[in-house]
Structures are given as structure tokens and as C-alpha cells.
PDB file of N, CA and C in Angstrom:
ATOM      1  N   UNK A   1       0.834  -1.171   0.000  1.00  0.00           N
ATOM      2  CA  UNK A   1       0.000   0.000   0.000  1.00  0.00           C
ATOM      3  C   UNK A   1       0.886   1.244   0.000  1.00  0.00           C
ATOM      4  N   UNK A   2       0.458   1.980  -1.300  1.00  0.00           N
ATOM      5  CA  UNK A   2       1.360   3.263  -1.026  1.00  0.00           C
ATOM      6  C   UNK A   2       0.985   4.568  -0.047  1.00  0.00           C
ATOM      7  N   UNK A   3       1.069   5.207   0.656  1.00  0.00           N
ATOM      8  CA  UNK A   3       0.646   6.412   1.620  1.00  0.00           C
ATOM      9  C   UNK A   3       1.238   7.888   0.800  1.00  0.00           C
ATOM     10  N   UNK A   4       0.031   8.595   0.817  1.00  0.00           N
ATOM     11  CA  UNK A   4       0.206   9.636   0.624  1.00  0.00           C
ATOM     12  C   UNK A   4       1.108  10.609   1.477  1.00  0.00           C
ATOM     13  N   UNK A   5       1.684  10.227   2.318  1.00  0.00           N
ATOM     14  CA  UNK A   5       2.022  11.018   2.948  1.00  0.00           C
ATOM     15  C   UNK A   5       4.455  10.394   3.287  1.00  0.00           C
ATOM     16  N   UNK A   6       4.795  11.418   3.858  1.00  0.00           N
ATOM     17  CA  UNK A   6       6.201  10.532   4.056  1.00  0.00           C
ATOM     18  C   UNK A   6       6.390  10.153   4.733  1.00  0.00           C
ATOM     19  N   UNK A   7       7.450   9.230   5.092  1.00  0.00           N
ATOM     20  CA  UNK A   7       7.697   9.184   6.379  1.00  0.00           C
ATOM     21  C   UNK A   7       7.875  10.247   7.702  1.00  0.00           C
ATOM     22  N   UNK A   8       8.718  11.209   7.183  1.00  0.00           N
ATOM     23  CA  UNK A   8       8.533  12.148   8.468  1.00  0.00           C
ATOM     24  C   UNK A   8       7.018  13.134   8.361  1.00  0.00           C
ATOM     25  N   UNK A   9       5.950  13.086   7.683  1.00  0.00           N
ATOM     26  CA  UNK A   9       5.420  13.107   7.781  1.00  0.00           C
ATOM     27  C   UNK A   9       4.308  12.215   8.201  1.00  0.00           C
ATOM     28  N   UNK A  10       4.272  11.585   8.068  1.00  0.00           N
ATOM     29  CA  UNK A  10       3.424  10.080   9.395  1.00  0.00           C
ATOM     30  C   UNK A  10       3.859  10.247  10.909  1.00  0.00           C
ATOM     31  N   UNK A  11       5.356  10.350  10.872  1.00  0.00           N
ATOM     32  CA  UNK A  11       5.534  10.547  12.141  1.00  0.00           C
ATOM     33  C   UNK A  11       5.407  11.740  12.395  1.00  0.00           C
ATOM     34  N   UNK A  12       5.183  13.212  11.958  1.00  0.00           N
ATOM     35  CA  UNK A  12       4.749  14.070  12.215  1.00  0.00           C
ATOM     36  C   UNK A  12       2.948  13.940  12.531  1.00  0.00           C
ATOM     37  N   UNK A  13       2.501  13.397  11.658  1.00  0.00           N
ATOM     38  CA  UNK A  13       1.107  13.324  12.316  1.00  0.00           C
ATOM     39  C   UNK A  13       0.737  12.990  13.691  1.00  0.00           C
ATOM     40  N   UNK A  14       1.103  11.565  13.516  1.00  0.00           N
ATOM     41  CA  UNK A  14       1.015  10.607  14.680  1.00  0.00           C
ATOM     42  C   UNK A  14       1.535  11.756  15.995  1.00  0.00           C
ATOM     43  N   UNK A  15       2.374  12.360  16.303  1.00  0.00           N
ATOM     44  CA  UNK A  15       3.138  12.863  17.009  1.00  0.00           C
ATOM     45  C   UNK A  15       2.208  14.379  17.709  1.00  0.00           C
ATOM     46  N   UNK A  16       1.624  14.779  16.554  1.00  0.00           N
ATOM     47  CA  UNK A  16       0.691  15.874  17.211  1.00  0.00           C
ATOM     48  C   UNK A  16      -0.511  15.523  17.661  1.00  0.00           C
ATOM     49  N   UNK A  17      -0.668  14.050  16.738  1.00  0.00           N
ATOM     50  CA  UNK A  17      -1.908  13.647  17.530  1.00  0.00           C
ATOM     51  C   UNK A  17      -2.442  12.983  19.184  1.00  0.00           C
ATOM     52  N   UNK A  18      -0.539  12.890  18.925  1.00  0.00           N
ATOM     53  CA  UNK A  18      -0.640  12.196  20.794  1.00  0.00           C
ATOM     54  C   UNK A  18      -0.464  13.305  21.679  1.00  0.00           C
ATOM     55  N   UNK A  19      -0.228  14.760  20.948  1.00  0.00           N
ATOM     56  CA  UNK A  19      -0.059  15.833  21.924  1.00  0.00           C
ATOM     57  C   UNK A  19      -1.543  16.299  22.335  1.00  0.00           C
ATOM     58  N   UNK A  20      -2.459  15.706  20.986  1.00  0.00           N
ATOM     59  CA  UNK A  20      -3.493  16.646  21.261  1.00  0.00           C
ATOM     60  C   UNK A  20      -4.395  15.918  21.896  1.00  0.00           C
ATOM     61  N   UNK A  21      -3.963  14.641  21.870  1.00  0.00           N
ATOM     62  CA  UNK A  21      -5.009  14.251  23.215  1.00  0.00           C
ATOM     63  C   UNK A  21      -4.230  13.865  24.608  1.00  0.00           C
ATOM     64  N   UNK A  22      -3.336  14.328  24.516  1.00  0.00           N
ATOM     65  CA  UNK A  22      -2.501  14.989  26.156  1.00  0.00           C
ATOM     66  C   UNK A  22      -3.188  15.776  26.547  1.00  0.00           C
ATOM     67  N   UNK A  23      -3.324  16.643  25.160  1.00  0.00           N
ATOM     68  CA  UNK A  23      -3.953  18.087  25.980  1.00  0.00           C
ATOM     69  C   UNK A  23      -5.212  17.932  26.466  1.00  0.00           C
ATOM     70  N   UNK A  24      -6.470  16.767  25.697  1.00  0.00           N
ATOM     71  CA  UNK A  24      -7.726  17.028  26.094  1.00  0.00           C
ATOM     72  C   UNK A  24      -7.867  16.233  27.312  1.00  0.00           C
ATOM     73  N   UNK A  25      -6.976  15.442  27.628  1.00  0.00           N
ATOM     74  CA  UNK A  25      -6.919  14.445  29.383  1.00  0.00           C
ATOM     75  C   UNK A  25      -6.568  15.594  29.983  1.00  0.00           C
ATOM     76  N   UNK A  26      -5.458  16.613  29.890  1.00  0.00           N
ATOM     77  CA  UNK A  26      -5.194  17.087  30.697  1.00  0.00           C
ATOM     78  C   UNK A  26      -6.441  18.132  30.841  1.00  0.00           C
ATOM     79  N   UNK A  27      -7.167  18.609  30.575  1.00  0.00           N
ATOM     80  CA  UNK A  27      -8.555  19.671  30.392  1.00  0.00           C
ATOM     81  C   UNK A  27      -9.269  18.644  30.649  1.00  0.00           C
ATOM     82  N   UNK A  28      -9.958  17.591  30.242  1.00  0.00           N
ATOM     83  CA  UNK A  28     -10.969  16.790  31.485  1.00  0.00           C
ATOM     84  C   UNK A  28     -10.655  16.632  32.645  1.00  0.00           C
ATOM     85  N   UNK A  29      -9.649  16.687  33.333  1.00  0.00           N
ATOM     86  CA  UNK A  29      -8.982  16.056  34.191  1.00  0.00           C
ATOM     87  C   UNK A  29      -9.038  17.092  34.895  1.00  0.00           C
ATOM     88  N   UNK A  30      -8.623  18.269  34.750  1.00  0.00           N
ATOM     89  CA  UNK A  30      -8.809  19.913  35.062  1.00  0.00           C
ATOM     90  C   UNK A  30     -10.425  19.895  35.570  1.00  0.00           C
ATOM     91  N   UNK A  31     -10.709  19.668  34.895  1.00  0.00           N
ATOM     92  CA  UNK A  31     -12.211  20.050  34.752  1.00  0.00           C
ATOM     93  C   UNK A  31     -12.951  19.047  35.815  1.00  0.00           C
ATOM     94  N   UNK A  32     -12.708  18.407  36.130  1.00  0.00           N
ATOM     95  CA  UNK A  32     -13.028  17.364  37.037  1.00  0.00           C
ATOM     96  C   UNK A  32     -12.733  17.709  38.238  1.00  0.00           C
ATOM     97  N   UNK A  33     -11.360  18.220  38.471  1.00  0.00           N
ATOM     98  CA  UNK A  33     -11.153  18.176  39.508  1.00  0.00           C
ATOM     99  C   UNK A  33     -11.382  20.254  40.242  1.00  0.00           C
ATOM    100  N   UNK A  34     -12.151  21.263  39.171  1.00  0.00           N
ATOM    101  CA  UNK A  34     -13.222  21.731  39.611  1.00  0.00           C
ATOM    102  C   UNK A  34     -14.209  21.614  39.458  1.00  0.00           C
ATOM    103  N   UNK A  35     -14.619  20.759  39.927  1.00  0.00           N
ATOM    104  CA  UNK A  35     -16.059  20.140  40.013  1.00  0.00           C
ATOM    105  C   UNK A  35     -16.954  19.819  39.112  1.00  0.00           C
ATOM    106  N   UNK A  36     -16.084  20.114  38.242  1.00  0.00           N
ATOM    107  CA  UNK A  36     -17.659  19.563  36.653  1.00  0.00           C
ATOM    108  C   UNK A  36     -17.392  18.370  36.301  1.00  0.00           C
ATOM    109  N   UNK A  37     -18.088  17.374  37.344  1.00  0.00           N
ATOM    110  CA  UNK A  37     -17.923  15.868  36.898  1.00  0.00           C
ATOM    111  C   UNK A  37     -19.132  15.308  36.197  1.00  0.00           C
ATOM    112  N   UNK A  38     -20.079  15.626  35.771  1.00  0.00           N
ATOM    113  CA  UNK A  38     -21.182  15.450  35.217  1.00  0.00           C
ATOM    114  C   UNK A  38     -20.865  15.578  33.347  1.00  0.00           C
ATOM    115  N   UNK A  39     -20.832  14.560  32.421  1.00  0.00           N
ATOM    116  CA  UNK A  39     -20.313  14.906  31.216  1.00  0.00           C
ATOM    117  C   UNK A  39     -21.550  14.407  30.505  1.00  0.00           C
ATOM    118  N   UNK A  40     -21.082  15.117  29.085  1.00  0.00           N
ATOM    119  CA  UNK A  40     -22.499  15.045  28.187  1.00  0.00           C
ATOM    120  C   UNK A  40     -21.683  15.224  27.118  1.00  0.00           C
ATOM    121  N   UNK A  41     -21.634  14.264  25.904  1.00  0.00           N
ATOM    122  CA  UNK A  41     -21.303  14.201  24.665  1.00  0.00           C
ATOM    123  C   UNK A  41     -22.152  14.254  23.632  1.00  0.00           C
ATOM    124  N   UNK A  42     -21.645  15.097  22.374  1.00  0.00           N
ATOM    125  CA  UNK A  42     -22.704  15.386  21.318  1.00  0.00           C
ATOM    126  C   UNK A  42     -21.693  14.705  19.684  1.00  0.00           C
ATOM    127  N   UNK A  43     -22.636  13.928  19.286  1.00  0.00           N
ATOM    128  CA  UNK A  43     -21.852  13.707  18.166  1.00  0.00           C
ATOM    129  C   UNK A  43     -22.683  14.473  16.925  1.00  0.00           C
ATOM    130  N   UNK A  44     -22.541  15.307  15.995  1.00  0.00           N
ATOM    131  CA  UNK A  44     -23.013  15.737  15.266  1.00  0.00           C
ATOM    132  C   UNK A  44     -22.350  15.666  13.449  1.00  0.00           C
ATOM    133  N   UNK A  45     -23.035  15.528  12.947  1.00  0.00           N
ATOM    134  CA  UNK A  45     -22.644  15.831  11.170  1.00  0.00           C
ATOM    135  C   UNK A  45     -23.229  16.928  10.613  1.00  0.00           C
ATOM    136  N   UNK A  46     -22.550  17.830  10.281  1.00  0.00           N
ATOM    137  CA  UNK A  46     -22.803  19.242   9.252  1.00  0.00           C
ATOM    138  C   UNK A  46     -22.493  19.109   7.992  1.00  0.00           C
ATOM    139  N   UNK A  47     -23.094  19.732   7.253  1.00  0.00           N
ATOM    140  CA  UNK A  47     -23.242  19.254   5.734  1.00  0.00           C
ATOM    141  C   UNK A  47     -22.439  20.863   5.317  1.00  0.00           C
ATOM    142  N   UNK A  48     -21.573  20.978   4.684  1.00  0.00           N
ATOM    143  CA  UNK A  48     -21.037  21.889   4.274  1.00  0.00           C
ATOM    144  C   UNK A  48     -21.854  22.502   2.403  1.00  0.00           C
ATOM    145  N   UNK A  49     -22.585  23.467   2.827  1.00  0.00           N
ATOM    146  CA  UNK A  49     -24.024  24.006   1.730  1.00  0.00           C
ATOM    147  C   UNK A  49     -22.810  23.895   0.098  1.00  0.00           C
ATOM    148  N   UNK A  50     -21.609  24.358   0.310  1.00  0.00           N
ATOM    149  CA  UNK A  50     -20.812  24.614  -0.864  1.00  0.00           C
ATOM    150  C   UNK A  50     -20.488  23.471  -1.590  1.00  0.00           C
ATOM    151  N   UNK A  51     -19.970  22.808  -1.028  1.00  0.00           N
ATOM    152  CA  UNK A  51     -19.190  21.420  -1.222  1.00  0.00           C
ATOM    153  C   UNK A  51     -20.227  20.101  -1.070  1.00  0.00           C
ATOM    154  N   UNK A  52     -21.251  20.439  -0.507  1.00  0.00           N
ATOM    155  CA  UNK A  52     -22.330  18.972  -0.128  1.00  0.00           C
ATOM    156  C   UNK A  52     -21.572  17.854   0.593  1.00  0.00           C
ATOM    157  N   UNK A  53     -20.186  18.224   1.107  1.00  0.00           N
ATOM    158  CA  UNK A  53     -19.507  17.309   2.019  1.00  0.00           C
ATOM    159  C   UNK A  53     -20.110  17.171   3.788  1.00  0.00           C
ATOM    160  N   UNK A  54     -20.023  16.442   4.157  1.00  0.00           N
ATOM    161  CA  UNK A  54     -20.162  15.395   5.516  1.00  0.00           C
ATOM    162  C   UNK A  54     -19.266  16.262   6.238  1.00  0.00           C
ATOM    163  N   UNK A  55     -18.820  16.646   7.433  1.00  0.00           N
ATOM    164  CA  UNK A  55     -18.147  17.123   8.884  1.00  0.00           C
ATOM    165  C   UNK A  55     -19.086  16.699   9.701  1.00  0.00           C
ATOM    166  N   UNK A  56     -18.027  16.182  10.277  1.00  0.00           N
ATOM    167  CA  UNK A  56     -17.718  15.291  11.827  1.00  0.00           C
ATOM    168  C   UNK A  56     -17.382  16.320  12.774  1.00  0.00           C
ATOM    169  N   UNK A  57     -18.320  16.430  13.728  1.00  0.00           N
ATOM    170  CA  UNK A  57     -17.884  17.287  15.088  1.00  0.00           C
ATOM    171  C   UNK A  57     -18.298  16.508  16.186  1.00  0.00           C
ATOM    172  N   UNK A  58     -17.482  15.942  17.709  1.00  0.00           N
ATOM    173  CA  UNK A  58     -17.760  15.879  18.720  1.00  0.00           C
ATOM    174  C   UNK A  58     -17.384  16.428  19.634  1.00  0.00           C
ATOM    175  N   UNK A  59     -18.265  17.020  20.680  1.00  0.00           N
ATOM    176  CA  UNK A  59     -18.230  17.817  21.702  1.00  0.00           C
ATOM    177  C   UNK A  59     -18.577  17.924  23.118  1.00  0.00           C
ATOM    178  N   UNK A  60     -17.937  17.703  23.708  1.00  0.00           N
ATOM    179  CA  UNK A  60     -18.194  17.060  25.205  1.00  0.00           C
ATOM    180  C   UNK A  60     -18.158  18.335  25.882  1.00  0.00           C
ATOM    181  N   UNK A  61     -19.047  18.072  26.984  1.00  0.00           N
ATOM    182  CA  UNK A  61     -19.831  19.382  28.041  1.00  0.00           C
ATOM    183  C   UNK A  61     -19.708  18.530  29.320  1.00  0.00           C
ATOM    184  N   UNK A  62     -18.683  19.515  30.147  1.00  0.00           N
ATOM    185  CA  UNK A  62     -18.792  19.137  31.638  1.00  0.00           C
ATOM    186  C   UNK A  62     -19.649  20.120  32.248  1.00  0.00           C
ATOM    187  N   UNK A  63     -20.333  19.446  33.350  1.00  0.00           N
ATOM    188  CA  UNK A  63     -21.007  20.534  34.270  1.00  0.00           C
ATOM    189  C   UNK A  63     -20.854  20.208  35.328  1.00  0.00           C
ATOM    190  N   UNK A  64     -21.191  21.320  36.288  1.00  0.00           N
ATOM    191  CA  UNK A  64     -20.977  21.451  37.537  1.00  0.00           C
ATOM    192  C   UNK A  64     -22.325  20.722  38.226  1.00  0.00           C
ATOM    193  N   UNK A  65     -23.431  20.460  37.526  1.00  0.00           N
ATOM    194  CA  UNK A  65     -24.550  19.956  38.367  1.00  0.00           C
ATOM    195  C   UNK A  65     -25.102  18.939  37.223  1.00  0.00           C
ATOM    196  N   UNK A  66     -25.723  17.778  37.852  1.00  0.00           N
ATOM    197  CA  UNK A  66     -26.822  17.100  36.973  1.00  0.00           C
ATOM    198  C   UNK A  66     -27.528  17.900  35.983  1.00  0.00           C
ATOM    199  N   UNK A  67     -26.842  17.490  34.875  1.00  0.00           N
ATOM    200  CA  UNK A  67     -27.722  17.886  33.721  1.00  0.00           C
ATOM    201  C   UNK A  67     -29.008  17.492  33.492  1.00  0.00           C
ATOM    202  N   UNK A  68     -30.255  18.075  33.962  1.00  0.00           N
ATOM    203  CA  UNK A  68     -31.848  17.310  33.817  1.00  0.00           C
ATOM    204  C   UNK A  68     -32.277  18.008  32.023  1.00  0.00           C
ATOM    205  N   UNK A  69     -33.747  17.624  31.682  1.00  0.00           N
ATOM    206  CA  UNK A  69     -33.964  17.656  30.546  1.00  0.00           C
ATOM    207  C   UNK A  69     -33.709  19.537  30.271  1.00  0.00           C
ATOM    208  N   UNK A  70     -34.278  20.194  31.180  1.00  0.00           N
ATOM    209  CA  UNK A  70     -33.982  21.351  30.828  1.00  0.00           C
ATOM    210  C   UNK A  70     -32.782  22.150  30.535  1.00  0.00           C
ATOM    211  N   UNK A  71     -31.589  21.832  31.124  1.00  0.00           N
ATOM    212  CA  UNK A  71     -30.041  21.774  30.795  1.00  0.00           C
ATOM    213  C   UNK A  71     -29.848  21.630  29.653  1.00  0.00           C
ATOM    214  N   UNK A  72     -30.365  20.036  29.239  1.00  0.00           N
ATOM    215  CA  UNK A  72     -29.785  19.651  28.258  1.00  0.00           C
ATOM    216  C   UNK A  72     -30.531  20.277  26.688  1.00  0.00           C
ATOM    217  N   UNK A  73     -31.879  20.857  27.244  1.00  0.00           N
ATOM    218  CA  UNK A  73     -32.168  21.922  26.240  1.00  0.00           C
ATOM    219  C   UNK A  73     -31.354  23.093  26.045  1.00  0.00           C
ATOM    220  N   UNK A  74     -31.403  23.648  27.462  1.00  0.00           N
ATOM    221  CA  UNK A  74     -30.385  25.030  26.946  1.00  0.00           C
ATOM    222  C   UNK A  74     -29.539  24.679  26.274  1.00  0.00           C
ATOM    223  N   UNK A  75     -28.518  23.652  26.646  1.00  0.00           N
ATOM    224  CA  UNK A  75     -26.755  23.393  25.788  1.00  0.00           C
ATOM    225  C   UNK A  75     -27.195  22.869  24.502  1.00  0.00           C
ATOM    226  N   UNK A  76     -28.677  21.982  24.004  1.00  0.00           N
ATOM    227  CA  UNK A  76     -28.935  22.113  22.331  1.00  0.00           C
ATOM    228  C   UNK A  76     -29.203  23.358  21.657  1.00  0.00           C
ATOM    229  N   UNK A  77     -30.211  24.532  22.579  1.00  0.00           N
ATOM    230  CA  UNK A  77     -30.326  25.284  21.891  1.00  0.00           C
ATOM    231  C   UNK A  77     -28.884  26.443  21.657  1.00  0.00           C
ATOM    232  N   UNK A  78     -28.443  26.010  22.607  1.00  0.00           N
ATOM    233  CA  UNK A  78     -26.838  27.049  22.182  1.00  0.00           C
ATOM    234  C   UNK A  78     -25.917  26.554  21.311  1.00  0.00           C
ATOM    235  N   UNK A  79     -26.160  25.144  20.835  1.00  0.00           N
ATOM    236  CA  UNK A  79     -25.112  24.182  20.100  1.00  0.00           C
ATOM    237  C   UNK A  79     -26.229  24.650  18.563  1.00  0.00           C
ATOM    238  N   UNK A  80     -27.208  24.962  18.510  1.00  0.00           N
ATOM    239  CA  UNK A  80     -27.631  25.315  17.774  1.00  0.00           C
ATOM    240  C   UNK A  80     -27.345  26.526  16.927  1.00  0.00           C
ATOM    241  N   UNK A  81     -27.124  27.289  18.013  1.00  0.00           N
ATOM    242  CA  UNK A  81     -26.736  28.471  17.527  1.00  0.00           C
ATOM    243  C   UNK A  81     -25.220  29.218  17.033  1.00  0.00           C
ATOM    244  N   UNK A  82     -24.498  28.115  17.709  1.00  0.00           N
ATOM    245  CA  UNK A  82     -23.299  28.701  17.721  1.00  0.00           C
ATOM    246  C   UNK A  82     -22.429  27.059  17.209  1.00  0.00           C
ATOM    247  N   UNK A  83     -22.049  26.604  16.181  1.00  0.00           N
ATOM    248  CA  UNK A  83     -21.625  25.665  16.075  1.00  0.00           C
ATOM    249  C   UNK A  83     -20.055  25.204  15.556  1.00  0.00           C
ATOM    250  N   UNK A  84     -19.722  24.468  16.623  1.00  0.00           N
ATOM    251  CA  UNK A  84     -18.099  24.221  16.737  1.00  0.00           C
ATOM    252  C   UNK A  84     -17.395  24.176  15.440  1.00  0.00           C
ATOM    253  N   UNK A  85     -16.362  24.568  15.134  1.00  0.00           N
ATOM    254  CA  UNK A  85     -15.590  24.654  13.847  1.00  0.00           C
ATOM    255  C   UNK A  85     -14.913  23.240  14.141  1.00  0.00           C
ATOM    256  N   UNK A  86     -14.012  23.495  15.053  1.00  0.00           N
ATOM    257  CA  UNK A  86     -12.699  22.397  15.167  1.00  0.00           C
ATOM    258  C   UNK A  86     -13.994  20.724  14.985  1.00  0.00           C
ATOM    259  N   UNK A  87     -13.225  19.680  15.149  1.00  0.00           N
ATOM    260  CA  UNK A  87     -13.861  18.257  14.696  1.00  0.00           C
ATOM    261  C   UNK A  87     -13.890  17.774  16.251  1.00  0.00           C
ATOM    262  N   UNK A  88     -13.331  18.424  17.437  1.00  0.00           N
ATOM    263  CA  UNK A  88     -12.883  17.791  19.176  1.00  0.00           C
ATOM    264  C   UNK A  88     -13.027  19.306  19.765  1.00  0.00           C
ATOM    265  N   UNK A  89     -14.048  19.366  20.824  1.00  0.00           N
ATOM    266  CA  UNK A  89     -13.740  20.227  21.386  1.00  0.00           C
ATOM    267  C   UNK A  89     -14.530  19.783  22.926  1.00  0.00           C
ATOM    268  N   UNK A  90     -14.063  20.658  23.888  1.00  0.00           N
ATOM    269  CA  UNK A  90     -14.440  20.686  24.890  1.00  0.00           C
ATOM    270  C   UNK A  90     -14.944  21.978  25.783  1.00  0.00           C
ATOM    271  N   UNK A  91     -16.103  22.050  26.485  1.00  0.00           N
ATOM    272  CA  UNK A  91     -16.841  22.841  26.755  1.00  0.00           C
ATOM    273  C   UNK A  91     -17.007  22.963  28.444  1.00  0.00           C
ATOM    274  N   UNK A  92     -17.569  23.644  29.334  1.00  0.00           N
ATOM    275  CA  UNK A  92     -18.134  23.353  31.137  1.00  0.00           C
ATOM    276  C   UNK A  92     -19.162  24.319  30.711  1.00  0.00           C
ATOM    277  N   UNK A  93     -19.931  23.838  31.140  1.00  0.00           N
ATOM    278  CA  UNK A  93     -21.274  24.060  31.891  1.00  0.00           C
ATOM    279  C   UNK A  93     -21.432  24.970  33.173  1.00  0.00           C
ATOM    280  N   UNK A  94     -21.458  25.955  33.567  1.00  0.00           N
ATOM    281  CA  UNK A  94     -21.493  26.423  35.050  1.00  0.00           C
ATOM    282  C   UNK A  94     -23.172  26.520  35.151  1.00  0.00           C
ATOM    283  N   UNK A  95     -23.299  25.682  36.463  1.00  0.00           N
ATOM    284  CA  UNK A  95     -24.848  26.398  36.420  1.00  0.00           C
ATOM    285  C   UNK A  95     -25.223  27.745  37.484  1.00  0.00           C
ATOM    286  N   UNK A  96     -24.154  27.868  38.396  1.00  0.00           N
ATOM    287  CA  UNK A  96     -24.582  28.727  38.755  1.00  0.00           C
ATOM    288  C   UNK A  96     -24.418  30.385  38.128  1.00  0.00           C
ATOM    289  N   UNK A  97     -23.589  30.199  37.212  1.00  0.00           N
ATOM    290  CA  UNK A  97     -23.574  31.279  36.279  1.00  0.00           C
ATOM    291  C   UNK A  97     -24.690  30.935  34.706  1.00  0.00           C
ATOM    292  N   UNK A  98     -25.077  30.408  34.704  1.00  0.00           N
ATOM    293  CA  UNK A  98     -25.885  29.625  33.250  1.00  0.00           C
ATOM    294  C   UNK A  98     -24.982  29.929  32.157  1.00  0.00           C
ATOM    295  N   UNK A  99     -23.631  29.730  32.460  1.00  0.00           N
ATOM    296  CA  UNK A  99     -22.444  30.468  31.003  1.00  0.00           C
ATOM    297  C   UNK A  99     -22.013  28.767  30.284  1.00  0.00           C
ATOM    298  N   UNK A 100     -22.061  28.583  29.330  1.00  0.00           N
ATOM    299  CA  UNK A 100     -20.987  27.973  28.532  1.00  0.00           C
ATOM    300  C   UNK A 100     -19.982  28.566  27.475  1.00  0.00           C
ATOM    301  N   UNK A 101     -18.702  27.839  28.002  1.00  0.00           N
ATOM    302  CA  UNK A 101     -17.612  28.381  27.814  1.00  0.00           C
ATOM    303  C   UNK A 101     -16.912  26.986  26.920  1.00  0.00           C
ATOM    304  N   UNK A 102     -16.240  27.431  26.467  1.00  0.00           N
ATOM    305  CA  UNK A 102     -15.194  26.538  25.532  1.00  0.00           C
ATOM    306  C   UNK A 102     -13.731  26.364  26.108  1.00  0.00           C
ATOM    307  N   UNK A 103     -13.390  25.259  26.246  1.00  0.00           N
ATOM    308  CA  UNK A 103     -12.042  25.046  26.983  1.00  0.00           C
ATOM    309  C   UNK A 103     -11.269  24.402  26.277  1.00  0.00           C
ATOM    310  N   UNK A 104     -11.227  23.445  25.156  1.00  0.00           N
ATOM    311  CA  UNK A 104     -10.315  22.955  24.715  1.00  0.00           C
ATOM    312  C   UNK A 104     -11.003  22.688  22.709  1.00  0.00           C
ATOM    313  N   UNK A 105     -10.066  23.335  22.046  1.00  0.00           N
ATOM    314  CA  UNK A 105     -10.726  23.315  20.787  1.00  0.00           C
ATOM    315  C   UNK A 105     -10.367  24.579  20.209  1.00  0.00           C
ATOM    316  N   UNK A 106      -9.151  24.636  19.237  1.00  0.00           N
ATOM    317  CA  UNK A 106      -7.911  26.010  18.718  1.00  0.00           C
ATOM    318  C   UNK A 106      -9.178  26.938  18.188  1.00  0.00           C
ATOM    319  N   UNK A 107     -10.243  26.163  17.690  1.00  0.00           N
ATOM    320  CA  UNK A 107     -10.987  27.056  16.433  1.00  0.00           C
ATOM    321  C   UNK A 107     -12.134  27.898  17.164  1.00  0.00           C
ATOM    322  N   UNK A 108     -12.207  27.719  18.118  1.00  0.00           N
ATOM    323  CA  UNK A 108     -13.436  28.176  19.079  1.00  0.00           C
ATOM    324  C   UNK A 108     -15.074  27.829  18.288  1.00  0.00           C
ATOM    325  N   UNK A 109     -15.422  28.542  17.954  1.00  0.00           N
ATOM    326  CA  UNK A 109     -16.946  28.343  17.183  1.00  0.00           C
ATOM    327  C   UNK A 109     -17.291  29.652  16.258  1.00  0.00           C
ATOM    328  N   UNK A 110     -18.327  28.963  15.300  1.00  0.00           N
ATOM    329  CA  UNK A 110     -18.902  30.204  14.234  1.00  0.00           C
ATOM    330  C   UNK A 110     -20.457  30.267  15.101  1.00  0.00           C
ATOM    331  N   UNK A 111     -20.467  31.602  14.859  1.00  0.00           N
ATOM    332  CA  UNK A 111     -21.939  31.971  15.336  1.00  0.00           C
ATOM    333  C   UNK A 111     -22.731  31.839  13.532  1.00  0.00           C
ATOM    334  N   UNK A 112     -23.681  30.636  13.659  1.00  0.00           N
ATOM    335  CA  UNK A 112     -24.716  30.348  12.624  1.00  0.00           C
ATOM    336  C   UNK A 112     -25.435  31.707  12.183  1.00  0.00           C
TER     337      UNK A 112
END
């Protein structure tokens, strides 16, 4: 099988890819240990209108309290509105502030 890619480029991939999920253990792990142990994952597909191509986004939400059905409305209707660029990102929940914030994910989000 031939690879598009070179050798020091494979090992360049491989190599950022183990950084970048260093980084997202180390931000759950963070995140855990202030108190947002409550997690909620979203897997979503966006259809890109130009291209008619498929994107892959998943996005995990820690919170500080049991997420009940009404929570988990607010964080759809804000995932609605504002939707993640990067393909991995990570988010907390505060409820006593009702803020979601973005914690791990270079591209932050496009407002729809």
C-alpha cells in the first residue's frame, strides 16, 4: 500500500496527535477536579451548503450539576446556535452562572 504522505510526515502526524489528546486528558482532568464531573457528549454531522460534504464534530460538556432535561435543552439550543468549527472540542457548563464556555478546541466556534 502506497501512503500519501512521508515518512517524516506520518511521524509528524502521529506525534501531534498524541499531543493533542494529552492536551484534552489534561482539560478533562482539570475540569473534574473543579467540580464539573457530570459529562455530556454530542456527536453531530454538518453538511457543508458549498461542497455537499459530511463534517464530523464531537463535543463534550462538563457541568458542575446534573444535567436534567432542561439543561440539556439550553446546551442544544446554544449548540444550535453557535456551532463548533474544530472536529474535538471541549466545553463546562457552570450552572450557577448559566455560562458555557469553551475550553479545549484552537478554532473556538462560528456563530450560525
Amino acid at each position: 500500500m502506497v501512503s500519501k504522505y512521508t515518512k517524516e510526515q506520518t511521524t509528524e502526524l502521529i506525534a501531534d496527535r498524541i499531543i493533542r489528546k494529552k492536551k484534552a486528558r489534561f482539560v478533562q482532568d482539570q475540569a473534574k477536579y473543579e467540580g464539573y464531573i457530570y459529562k455530556l457528549s454530542f456527536y453531530a454531522t454538518m453538511i457543508d451548503i458549498e461542497t455537499s460534504k459530511a463534517q464530523y464534530r464531537r463535543f463534550e460538556i462538563y457541568s458542575n450539576v446534573f444535567m436534567d432535561t432542561e439543561i440539556i435543552t439550553y446546551i442544544k439550543l446554544f449548540f444550535y446556535r453557535f456551532k463548533p468549527i474544530n472536529e474535538y472540542s471541549i466545553w463546562l457548563y457552570n450552572d450557577q452562572k448559566g455560562a458555557i464556555k469553551q475550553v479545549y478546541g484552537e478554532d473556538r466556534y462560528s456563530p450560525s
